[in-house]
C-alpha atoms as a PDB file:
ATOM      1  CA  UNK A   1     -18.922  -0.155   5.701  1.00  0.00           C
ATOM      2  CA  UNK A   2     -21.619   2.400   6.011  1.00  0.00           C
ATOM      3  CA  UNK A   3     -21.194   5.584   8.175  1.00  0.00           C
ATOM      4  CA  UNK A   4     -22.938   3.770  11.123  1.00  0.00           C
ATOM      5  CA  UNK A   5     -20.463   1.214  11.089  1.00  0.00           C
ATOM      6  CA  UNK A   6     -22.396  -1.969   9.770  1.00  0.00           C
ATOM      7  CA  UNK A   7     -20.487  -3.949   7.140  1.00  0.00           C
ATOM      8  CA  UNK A   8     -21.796  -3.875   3.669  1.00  0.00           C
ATOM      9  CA  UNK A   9     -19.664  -6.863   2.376  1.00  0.00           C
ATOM     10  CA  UNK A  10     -16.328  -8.023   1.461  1.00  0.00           C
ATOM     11  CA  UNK A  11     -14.933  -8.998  -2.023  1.00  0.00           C
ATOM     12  CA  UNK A  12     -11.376  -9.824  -3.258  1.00  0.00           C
ATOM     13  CA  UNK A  13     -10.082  -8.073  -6.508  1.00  0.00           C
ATOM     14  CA  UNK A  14      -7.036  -8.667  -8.539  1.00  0.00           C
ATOM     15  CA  UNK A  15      -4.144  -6.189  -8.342  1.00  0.00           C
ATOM     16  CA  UNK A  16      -5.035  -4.878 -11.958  1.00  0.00           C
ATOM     17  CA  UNK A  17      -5.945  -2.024 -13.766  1.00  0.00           C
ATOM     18  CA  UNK A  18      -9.180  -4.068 -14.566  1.00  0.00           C
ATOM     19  CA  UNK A  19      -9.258  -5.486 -10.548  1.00  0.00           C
ATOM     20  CA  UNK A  20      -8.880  -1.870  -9.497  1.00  0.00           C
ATOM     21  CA  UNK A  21     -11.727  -0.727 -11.888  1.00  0.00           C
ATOM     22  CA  UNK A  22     -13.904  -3.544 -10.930  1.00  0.00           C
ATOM     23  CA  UNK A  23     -13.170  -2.469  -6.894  1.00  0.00           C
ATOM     24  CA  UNK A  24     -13.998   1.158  -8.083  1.00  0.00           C
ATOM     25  CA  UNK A  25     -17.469   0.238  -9.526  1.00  0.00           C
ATOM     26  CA  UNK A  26     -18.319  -2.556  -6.259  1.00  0.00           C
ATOM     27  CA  UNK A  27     -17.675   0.632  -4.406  1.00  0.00           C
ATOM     28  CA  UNK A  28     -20.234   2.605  -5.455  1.00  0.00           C
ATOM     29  CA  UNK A  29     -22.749  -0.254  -5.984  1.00  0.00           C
ATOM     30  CA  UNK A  30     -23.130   0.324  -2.107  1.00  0.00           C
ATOM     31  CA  UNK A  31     -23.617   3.683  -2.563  1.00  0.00           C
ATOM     32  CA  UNK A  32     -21.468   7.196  -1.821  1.00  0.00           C
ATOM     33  CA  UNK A  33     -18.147   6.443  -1.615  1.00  0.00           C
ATOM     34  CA  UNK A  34     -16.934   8.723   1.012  1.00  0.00           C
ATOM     35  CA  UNK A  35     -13.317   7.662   1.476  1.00  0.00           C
ATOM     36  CA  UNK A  36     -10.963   4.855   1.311  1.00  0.00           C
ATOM     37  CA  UNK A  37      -8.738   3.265   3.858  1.00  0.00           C
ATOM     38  CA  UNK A  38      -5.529   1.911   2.577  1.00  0.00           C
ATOM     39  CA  UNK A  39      -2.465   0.339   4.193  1.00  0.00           C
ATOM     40  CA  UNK A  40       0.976   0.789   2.944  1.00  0.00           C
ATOM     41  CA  UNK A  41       0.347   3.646   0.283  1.00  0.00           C
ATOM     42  CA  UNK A  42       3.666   4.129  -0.117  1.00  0.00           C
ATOM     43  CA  UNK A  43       4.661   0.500  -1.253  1.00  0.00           C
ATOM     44  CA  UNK A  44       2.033  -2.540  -1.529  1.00  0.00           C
ATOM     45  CA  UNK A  45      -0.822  -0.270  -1.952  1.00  0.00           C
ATOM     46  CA  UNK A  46       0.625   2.481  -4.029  1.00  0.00           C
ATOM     47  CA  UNK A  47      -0.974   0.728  -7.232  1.00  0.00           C
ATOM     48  CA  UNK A  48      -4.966   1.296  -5.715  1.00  0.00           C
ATOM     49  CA  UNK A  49      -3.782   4.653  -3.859  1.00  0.00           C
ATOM     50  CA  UNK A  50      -2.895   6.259  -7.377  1.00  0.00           C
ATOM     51  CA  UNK A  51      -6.305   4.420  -8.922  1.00  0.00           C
ATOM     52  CA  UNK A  52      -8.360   5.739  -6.165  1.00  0.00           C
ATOM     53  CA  UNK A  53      -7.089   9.072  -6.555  1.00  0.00           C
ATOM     54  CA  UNK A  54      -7.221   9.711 -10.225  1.00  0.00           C
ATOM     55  CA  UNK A  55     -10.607   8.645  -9.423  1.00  0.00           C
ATOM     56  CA  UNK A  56     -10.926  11.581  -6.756  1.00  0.00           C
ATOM     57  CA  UNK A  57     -11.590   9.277  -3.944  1.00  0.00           C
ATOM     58  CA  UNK A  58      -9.845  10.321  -0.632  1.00  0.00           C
ATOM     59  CA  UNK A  59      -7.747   7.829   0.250  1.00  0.00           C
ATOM     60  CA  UNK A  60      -6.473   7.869   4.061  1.00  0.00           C
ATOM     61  CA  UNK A  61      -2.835   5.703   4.788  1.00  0.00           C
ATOM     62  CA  UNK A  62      -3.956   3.322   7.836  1.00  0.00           C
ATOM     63  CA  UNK A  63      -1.826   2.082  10.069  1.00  0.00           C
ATOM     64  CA  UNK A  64      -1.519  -1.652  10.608  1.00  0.00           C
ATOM     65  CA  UNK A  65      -4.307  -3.235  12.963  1.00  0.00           C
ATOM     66  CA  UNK A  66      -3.546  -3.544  16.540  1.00  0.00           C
ATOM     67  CA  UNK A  67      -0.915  -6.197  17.401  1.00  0.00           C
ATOM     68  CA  UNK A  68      -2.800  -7.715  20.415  1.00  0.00           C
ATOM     69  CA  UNK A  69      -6.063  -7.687  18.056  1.00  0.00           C
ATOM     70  CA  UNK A  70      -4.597  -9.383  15.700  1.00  0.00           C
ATOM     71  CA  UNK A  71      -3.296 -12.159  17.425  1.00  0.00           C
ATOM     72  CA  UNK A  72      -6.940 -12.957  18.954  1.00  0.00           C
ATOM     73  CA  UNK A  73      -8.040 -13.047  15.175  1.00  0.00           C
ATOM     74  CA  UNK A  74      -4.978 -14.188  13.444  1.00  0.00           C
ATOM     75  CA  UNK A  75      -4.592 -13.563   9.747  1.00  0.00           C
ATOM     76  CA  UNK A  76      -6.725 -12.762   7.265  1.00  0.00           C
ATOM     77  CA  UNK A  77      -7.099  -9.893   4.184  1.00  0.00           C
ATOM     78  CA  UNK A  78     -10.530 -10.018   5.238  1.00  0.00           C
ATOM     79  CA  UNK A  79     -10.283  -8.843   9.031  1.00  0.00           C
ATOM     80  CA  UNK A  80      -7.737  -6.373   7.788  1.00  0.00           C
ATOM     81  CA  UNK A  81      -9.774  -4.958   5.103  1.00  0.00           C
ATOM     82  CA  UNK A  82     -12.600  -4.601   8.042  1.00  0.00           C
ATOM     83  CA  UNK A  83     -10.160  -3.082  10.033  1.00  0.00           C
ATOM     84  CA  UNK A  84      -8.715  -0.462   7.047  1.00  0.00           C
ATOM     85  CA  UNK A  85     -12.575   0.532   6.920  1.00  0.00           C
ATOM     86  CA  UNK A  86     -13.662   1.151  10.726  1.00  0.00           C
ATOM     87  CA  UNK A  87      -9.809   3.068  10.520  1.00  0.00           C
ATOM     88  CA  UNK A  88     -11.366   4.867   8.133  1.00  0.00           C
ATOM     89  CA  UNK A  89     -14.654   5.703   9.001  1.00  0.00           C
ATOM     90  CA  UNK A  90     -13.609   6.663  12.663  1.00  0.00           C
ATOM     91  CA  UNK A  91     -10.777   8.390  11.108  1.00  0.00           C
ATOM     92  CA  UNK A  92      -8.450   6.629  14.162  1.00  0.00           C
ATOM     93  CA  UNK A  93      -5.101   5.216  12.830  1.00  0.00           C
ATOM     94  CA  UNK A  94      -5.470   7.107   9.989  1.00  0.00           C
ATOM     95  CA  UNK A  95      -3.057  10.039   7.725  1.00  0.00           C
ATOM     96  CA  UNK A  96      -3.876  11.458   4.562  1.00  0.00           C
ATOM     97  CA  UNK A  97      -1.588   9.583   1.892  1.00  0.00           C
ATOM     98  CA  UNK A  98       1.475  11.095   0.790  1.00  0.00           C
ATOM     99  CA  UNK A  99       1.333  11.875  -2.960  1.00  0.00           C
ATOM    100  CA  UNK A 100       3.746   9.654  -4.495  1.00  0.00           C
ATOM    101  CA  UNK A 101       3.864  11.292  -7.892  1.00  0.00           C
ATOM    102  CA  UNK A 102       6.178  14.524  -8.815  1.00  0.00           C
ATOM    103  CA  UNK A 103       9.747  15.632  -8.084  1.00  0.00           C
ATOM    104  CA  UNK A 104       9.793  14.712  -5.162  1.00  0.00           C
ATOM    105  CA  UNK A 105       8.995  10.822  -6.084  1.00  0.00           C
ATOM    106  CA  UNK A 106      11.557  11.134  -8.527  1.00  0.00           C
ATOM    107  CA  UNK A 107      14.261  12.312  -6.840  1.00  0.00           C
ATOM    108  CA  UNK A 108      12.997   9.473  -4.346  1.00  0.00           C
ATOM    109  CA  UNK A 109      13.279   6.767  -7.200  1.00  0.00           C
ATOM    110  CA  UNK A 110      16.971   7.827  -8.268  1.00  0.00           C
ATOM    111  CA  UNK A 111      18.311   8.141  -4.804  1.00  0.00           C
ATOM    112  CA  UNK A 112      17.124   4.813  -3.989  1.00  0.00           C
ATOM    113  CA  UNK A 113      18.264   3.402  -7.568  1.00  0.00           C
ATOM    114  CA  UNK A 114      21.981   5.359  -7.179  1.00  0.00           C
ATOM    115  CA  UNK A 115      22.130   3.376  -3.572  1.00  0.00           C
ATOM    116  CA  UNK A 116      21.776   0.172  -5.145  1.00  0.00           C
ATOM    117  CA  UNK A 117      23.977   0.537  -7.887  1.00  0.00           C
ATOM    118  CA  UNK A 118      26.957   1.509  -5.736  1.00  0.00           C
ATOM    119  CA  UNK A 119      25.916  -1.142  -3.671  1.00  0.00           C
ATOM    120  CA  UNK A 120      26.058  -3.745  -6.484  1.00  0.00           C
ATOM    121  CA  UNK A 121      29.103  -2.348  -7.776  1.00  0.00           C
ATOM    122  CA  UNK A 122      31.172  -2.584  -4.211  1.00  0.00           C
ATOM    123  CA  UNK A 123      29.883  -6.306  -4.088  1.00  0.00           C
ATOM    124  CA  UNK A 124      31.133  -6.933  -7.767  1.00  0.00           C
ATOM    125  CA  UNK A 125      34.176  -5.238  -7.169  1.00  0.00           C
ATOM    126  CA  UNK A 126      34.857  -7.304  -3.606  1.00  0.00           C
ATOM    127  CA  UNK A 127      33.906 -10.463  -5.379  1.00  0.00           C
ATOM    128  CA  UNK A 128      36.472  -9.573  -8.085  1.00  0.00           C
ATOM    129  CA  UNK A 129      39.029  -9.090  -5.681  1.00  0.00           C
ATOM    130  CA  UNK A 130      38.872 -12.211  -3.435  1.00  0.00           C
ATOM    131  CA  UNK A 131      38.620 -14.512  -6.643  1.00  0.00           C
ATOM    132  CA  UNK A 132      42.026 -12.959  -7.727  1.00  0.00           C
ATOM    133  CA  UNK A 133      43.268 -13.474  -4.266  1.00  0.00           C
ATOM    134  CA  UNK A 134      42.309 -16.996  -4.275  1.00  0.00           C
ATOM    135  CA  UNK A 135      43.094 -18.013  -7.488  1.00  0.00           C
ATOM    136  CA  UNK A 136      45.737 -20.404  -7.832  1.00  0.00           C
END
């Protein structure tokens, strides 16, 4: 999308280094790549977030699309992509994205791995116990 809004095209890349590479260089076929507008940085689009920002791109988080809007539209990467970039460019819906690399991110990662271990552990344990309590 240029800065007046018109749309410059659409294209579909594969969640790859290569796929992110290839995105990269369609970007700035168009021209200046000013910023990027990305939903869920923190989980399904960490992977580009990271690419785009090694590649010092800004990349802005954008909220989902409007529920009401997207029910007149239905689904489609395509509308949402158009959507991410209007986000974008109007800067509405939009955050900067967290940085998802560092201590914090790590701390993140072990907190979240710790809670699932004692998790699987309690269900292990439980399952244990009733098998012994059932056992004939």
């Amino acid at each position: 999308m240029d800065l007046d809004g018109a749309l410059l095209g659409t294209e579909s890349f594969s969640t790859t280094r290569a796929g992110y590479r290839a995105m990269l260089r369609w970007f700035q076929s168009h021209g200046e790549l000013l910023r990027v507008g990305v939903e869920s940085t923190g989980s399904y689009g960490a992977g580009i977030t990271r690419h785009l920002a090694l590649s010092g791109v800004p990349v802005l988080e954008v909220t989902g699309p409007d529920p009401a809007s997207r029910r007149a539209k239905g689904k489609d990467d395509a509308l949402d992509a158009v959507a991410a970039a209007e986000a974008a460019r109007t800067r509405h819906r939009v955050q900067v994205a967290k940085d998802r690399s560092g201590a914090v991110e790590a701390l993140r990662v072990l907190r979240t791995t710790r809670k699932t271990a004692i998790k699987c552990r309690r269900a292990t344990l439980q399952q244990l116990h009733n098998t012994i309590v059932a056992a004939p």
